[in-house]
PDB file of N, CA and C in Angstrom:
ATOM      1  N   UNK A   1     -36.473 -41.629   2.903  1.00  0.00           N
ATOM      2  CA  UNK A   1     -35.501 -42.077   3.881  1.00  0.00           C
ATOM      3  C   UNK A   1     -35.823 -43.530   4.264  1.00  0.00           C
ATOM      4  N   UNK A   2     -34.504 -44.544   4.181  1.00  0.00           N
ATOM      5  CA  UNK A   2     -34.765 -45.810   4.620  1.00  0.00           C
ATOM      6  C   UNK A   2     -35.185 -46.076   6.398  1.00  0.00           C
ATOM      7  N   UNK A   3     -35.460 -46.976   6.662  1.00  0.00           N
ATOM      8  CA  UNK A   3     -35.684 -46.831   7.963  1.00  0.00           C
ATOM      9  C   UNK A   3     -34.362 -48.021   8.274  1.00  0.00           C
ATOM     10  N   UNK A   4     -33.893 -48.195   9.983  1.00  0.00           N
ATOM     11  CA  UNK A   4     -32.224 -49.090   9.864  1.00  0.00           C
ATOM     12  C   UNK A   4     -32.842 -50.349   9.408  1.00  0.00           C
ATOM     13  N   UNK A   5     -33.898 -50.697   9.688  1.00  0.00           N
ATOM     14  CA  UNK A   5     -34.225 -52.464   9.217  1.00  0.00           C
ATOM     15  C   UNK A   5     -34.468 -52.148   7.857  1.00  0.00           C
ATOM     16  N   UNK A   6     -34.783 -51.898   7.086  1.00  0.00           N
ATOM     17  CA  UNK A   6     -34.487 -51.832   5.642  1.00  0.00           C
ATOM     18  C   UNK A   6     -32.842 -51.788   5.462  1.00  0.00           C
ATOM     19  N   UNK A   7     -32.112 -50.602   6.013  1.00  0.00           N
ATOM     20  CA  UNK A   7     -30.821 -50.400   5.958  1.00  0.00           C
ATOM     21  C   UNK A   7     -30.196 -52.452   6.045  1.00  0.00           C
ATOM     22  N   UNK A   8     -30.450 -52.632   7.240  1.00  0.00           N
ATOM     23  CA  UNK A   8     -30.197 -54.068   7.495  1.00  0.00           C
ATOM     24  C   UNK A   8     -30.582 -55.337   6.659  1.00  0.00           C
ATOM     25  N   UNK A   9     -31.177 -55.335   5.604  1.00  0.00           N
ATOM     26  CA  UNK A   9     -32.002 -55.988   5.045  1.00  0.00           C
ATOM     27  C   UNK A   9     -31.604 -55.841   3.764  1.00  0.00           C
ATOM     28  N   UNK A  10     -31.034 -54.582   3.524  1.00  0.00           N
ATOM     29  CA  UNK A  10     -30.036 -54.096   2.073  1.00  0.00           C
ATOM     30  C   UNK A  10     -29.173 -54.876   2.062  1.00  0.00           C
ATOM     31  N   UNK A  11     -28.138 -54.913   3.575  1.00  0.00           N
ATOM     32  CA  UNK A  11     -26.502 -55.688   3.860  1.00  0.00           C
ATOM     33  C   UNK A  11     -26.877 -56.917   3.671  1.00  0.00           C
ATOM     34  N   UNK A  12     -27.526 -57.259   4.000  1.00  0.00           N
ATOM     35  CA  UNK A  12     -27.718 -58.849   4.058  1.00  0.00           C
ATOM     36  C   UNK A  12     -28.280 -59.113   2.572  1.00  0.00           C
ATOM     37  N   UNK A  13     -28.911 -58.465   1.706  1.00  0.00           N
ATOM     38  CA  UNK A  13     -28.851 -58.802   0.154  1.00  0.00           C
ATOM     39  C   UNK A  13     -27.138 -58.785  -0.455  1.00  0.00           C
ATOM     40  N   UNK A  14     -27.104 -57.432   0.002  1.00  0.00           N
ATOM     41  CA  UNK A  14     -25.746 -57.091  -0.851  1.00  0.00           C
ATOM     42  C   UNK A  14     -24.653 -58.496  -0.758  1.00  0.00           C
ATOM     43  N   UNK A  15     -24.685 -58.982   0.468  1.00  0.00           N
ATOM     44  CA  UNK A  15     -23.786 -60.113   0.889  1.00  0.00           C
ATOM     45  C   UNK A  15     -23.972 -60.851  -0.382  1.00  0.00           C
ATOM     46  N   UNK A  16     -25.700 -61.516   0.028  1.00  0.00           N
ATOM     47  CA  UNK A  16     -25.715 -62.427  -0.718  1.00  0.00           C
ATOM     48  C   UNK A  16     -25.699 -62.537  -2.438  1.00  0.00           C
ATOM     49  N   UNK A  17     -25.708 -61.385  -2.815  1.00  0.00           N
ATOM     50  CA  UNK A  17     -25.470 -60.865  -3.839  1.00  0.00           C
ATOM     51  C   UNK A  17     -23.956 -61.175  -4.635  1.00  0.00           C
ATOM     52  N   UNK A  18     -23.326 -59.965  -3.634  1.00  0.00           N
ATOM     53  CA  UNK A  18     -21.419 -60.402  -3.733  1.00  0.00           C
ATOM     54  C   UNK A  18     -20.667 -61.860  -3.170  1.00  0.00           C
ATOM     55  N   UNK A  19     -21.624 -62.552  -2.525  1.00  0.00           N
ATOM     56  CA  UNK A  19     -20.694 -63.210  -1.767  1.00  0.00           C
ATOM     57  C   UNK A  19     -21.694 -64.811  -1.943  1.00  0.00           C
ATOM     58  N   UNK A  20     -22.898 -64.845  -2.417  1.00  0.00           N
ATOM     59  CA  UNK A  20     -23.324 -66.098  -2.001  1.00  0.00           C
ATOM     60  C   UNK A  20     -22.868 -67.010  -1.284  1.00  0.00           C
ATOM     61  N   UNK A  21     -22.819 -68.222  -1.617  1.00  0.00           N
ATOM     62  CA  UNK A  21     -22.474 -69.306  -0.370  1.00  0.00           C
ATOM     63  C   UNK A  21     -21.458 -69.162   0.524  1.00  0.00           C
ATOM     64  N   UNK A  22     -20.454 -68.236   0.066  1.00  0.00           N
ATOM     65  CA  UNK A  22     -19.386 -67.768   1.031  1.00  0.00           C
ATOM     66  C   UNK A  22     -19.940 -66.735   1.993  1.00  0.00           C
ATOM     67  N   UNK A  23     -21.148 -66.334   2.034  1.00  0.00           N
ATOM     68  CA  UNK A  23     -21.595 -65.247   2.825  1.00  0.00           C
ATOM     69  C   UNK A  23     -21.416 -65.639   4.465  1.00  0.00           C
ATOM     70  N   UNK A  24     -21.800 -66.431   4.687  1.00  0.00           N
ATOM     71  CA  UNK A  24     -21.361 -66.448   6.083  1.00  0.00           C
ATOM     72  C   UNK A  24     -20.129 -66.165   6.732  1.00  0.00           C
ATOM     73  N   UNK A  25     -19.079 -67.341   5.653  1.00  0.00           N
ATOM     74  CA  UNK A  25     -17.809 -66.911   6.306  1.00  0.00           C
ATOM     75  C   UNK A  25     -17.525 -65.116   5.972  1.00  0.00           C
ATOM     76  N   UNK A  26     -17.851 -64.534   4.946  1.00  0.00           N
ATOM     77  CA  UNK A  26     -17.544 -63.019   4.968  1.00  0.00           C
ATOM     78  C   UNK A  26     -17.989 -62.648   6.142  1.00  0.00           C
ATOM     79  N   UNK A  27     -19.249 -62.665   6.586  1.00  0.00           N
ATOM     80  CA  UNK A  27     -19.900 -61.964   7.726  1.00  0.00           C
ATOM     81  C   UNK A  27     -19.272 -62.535   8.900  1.00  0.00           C
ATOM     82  N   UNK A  28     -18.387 -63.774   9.332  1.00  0.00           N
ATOM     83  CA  UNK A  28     -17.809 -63.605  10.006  1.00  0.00           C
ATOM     84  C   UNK A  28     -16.784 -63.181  10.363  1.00  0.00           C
ATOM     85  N   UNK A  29     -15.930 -63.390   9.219  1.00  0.00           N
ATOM     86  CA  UNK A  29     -14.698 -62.491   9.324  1.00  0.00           C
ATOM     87  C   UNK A  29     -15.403 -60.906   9.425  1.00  0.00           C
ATOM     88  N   UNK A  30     -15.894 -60.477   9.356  1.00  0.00           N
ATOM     89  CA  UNK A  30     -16.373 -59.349   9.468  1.00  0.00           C
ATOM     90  C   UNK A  30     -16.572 -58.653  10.816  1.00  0.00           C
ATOM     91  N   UNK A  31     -17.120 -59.779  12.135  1.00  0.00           N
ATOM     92  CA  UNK A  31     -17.637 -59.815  12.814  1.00  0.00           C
ATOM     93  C   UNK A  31     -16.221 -60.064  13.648  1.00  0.00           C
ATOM     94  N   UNK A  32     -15.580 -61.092  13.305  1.00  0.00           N
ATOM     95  CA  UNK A  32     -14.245 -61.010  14.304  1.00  0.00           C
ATOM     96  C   UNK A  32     -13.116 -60.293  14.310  1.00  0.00           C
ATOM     97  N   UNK A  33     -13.136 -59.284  13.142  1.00  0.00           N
ATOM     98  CA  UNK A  33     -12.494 -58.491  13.061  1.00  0.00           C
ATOM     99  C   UNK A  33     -12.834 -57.312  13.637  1.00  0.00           C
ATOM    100  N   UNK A  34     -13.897 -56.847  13.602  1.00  0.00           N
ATOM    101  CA  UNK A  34     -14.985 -56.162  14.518  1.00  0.00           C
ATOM    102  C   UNK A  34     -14.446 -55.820  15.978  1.00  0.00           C
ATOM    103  N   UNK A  35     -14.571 -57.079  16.415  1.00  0.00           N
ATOM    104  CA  UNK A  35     -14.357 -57.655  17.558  1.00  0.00           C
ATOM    105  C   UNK A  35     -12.977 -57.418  18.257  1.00  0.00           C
ATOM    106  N   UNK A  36     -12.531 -57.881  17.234  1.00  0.00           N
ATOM    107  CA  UNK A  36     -10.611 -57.523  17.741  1.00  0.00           C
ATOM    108  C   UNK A  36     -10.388 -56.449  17.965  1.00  0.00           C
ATOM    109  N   UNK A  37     -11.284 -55.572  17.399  1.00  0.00           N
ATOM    110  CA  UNK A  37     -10.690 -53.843  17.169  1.00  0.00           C
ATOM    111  C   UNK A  37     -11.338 -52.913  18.414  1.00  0.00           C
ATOM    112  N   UNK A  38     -12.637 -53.841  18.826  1.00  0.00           N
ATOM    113  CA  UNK A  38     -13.168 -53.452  20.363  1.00  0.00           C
ATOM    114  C   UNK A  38     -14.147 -52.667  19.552  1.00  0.00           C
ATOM    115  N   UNK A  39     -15.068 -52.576  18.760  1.00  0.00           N
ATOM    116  CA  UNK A  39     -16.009 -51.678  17.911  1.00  0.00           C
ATOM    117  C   UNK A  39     -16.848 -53.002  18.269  1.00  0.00           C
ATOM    118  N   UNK A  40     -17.379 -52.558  19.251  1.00  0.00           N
ATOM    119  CA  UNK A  40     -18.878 -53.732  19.664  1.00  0.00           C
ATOM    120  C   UNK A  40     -20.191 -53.174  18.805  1.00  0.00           C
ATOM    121  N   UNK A  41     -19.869 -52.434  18.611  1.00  0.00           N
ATOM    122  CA  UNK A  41     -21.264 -51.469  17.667  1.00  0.00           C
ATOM    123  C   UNK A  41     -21.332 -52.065  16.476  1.00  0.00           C
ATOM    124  N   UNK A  42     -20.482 -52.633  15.784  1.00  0.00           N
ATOM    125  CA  UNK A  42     -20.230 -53.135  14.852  1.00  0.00           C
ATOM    126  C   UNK A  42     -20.387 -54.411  14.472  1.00  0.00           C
ATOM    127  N   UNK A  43     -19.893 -54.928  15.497  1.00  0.00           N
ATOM    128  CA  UNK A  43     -19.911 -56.441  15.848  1.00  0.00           C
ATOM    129  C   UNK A  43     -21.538 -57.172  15.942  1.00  0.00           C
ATOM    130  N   UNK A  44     -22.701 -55.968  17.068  1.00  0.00           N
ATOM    131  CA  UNK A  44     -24.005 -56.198  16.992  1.00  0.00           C
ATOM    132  C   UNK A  44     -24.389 -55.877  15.284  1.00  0.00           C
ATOM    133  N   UNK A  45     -24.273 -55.042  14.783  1.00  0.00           N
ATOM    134  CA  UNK A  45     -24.712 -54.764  13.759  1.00  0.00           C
ATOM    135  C   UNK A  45     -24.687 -55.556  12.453  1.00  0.00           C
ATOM    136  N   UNK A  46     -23.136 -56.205  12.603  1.00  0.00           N
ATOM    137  CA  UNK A  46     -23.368 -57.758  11.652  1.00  0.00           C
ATOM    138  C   UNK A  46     -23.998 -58.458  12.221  1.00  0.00           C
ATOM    139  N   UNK A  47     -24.101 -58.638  13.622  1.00  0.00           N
ATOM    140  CA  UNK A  47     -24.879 -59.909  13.368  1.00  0.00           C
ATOM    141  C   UNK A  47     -26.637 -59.560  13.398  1.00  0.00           C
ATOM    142  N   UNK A  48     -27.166 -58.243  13.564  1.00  0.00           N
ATOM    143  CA  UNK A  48     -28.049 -58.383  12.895  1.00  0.00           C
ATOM    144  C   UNK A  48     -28.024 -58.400  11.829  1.00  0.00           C
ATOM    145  N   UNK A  49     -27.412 -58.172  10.599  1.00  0.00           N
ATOM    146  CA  UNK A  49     -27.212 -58.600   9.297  1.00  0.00           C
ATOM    147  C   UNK A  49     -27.307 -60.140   9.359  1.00  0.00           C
ATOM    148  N   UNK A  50     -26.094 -60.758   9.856  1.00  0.00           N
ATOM    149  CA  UNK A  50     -25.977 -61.881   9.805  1.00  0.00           C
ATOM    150  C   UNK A  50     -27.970 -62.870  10.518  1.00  0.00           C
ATOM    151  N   UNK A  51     -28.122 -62.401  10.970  1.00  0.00           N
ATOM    152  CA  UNK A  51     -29.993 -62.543  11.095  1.00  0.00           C
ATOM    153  C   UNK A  51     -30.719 -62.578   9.629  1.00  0.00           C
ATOM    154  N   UNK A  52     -30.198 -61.006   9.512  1.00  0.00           N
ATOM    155  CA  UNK A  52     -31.475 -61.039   8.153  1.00  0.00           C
ATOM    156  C   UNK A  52     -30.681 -62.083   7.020  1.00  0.00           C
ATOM    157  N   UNK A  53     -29.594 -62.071   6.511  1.00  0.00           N
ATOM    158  CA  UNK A  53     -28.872 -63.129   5.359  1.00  0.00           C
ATOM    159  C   UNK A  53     -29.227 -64.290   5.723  1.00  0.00           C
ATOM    160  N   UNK A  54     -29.435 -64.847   7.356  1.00  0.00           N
ATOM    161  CA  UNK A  54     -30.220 -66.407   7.222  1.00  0.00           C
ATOM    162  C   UNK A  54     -31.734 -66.520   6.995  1.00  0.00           C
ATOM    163  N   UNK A  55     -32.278 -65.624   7.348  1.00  0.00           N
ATOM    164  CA  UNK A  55     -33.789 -65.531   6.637  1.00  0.00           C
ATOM    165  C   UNK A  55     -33.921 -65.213   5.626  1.00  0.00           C
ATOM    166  N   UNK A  56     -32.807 -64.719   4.763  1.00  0.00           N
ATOM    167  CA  UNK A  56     -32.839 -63.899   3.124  1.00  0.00           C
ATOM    168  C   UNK A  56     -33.176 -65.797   2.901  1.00  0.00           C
ATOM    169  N   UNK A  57     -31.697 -66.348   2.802  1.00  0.00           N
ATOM    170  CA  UNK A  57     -30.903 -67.582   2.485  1.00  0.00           C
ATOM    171  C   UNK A  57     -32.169 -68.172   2.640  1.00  0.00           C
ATOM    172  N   UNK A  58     -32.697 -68.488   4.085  1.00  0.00           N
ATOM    173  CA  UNK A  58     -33.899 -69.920   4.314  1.00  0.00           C
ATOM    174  C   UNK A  58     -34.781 -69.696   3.722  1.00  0.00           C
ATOM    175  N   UNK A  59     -35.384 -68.544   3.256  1.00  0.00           N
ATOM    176  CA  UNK A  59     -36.127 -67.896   2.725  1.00  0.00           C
ATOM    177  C   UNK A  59     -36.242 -68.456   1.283  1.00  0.00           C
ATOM    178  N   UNK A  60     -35.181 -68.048   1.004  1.00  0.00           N
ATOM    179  CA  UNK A  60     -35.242 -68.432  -0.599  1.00  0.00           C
ATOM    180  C   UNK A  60     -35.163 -69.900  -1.296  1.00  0.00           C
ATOM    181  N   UNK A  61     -34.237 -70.713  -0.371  1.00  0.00           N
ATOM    182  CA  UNK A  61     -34.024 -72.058  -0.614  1.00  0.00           C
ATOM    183  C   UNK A  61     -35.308 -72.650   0.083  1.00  0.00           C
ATOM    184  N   UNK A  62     -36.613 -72.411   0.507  1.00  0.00           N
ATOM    185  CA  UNK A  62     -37.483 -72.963   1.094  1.00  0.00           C
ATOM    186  C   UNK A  62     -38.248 -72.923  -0.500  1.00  0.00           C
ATOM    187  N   UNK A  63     -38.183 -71.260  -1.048  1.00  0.00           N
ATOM    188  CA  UNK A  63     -38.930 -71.456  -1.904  1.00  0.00           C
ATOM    189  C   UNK A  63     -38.542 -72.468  -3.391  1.00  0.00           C
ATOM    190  N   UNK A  64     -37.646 -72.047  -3.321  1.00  0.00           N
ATOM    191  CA  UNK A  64     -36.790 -73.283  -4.797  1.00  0.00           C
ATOM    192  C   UNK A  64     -37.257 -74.430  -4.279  1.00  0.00           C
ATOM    193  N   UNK A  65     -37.796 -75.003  -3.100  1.00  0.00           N
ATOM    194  CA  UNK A  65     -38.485 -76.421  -2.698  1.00  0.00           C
ATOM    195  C   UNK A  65     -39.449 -76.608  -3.098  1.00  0.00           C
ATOM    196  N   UNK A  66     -39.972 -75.479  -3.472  1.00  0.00           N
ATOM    197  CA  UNK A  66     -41.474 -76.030  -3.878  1.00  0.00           C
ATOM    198  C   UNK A  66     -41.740 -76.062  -5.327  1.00  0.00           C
TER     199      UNK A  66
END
C-alpha cells in the first residue's frame, strides 16, 4: 500500500510525464476548475501536487546543471 505522499509524488510525475513544460498551466486549470465547482478538497490536493511537480521540475533542472 502507497502511503498519500507517495500517492502525491506519483501526480506530480505523471504531469510531468504527460504534460512537461505545459505542466503548470494543466495543474492550474485543474485547480480553477476545482475551485469553480466548490470541491476545496481538490483544489488543496493539486496544489499539493502542484508542490511536489516544482520540486520534481527544480529538482531535475538543478541536476542537468551540473
Amino acid at each position: 500500500m502507497i502511503s498519500r505522499d507517495q500517492e502525491l509524488w506519483a501526480c506530480a510525475l505523471w504531469v510531468e510525464k504527460q504534460h512537461g513544460e505545459a505542466g503548470p498551466s494543466f495543474i492550474g486549470e485543474k485547480i480553477k476548475r476545482l475551485a469553480l465547482e466548490g470541491d476545496f478538497e481538490g483544489v488543496a490536493t493539486w496544489r499539493a501536487i502542484a508542490d511536489r511537480y516544482d520540486t520534481l521540475v527544480d529538482g531535475v533542472a538543478g541536476a542537468a546543471r551540473q
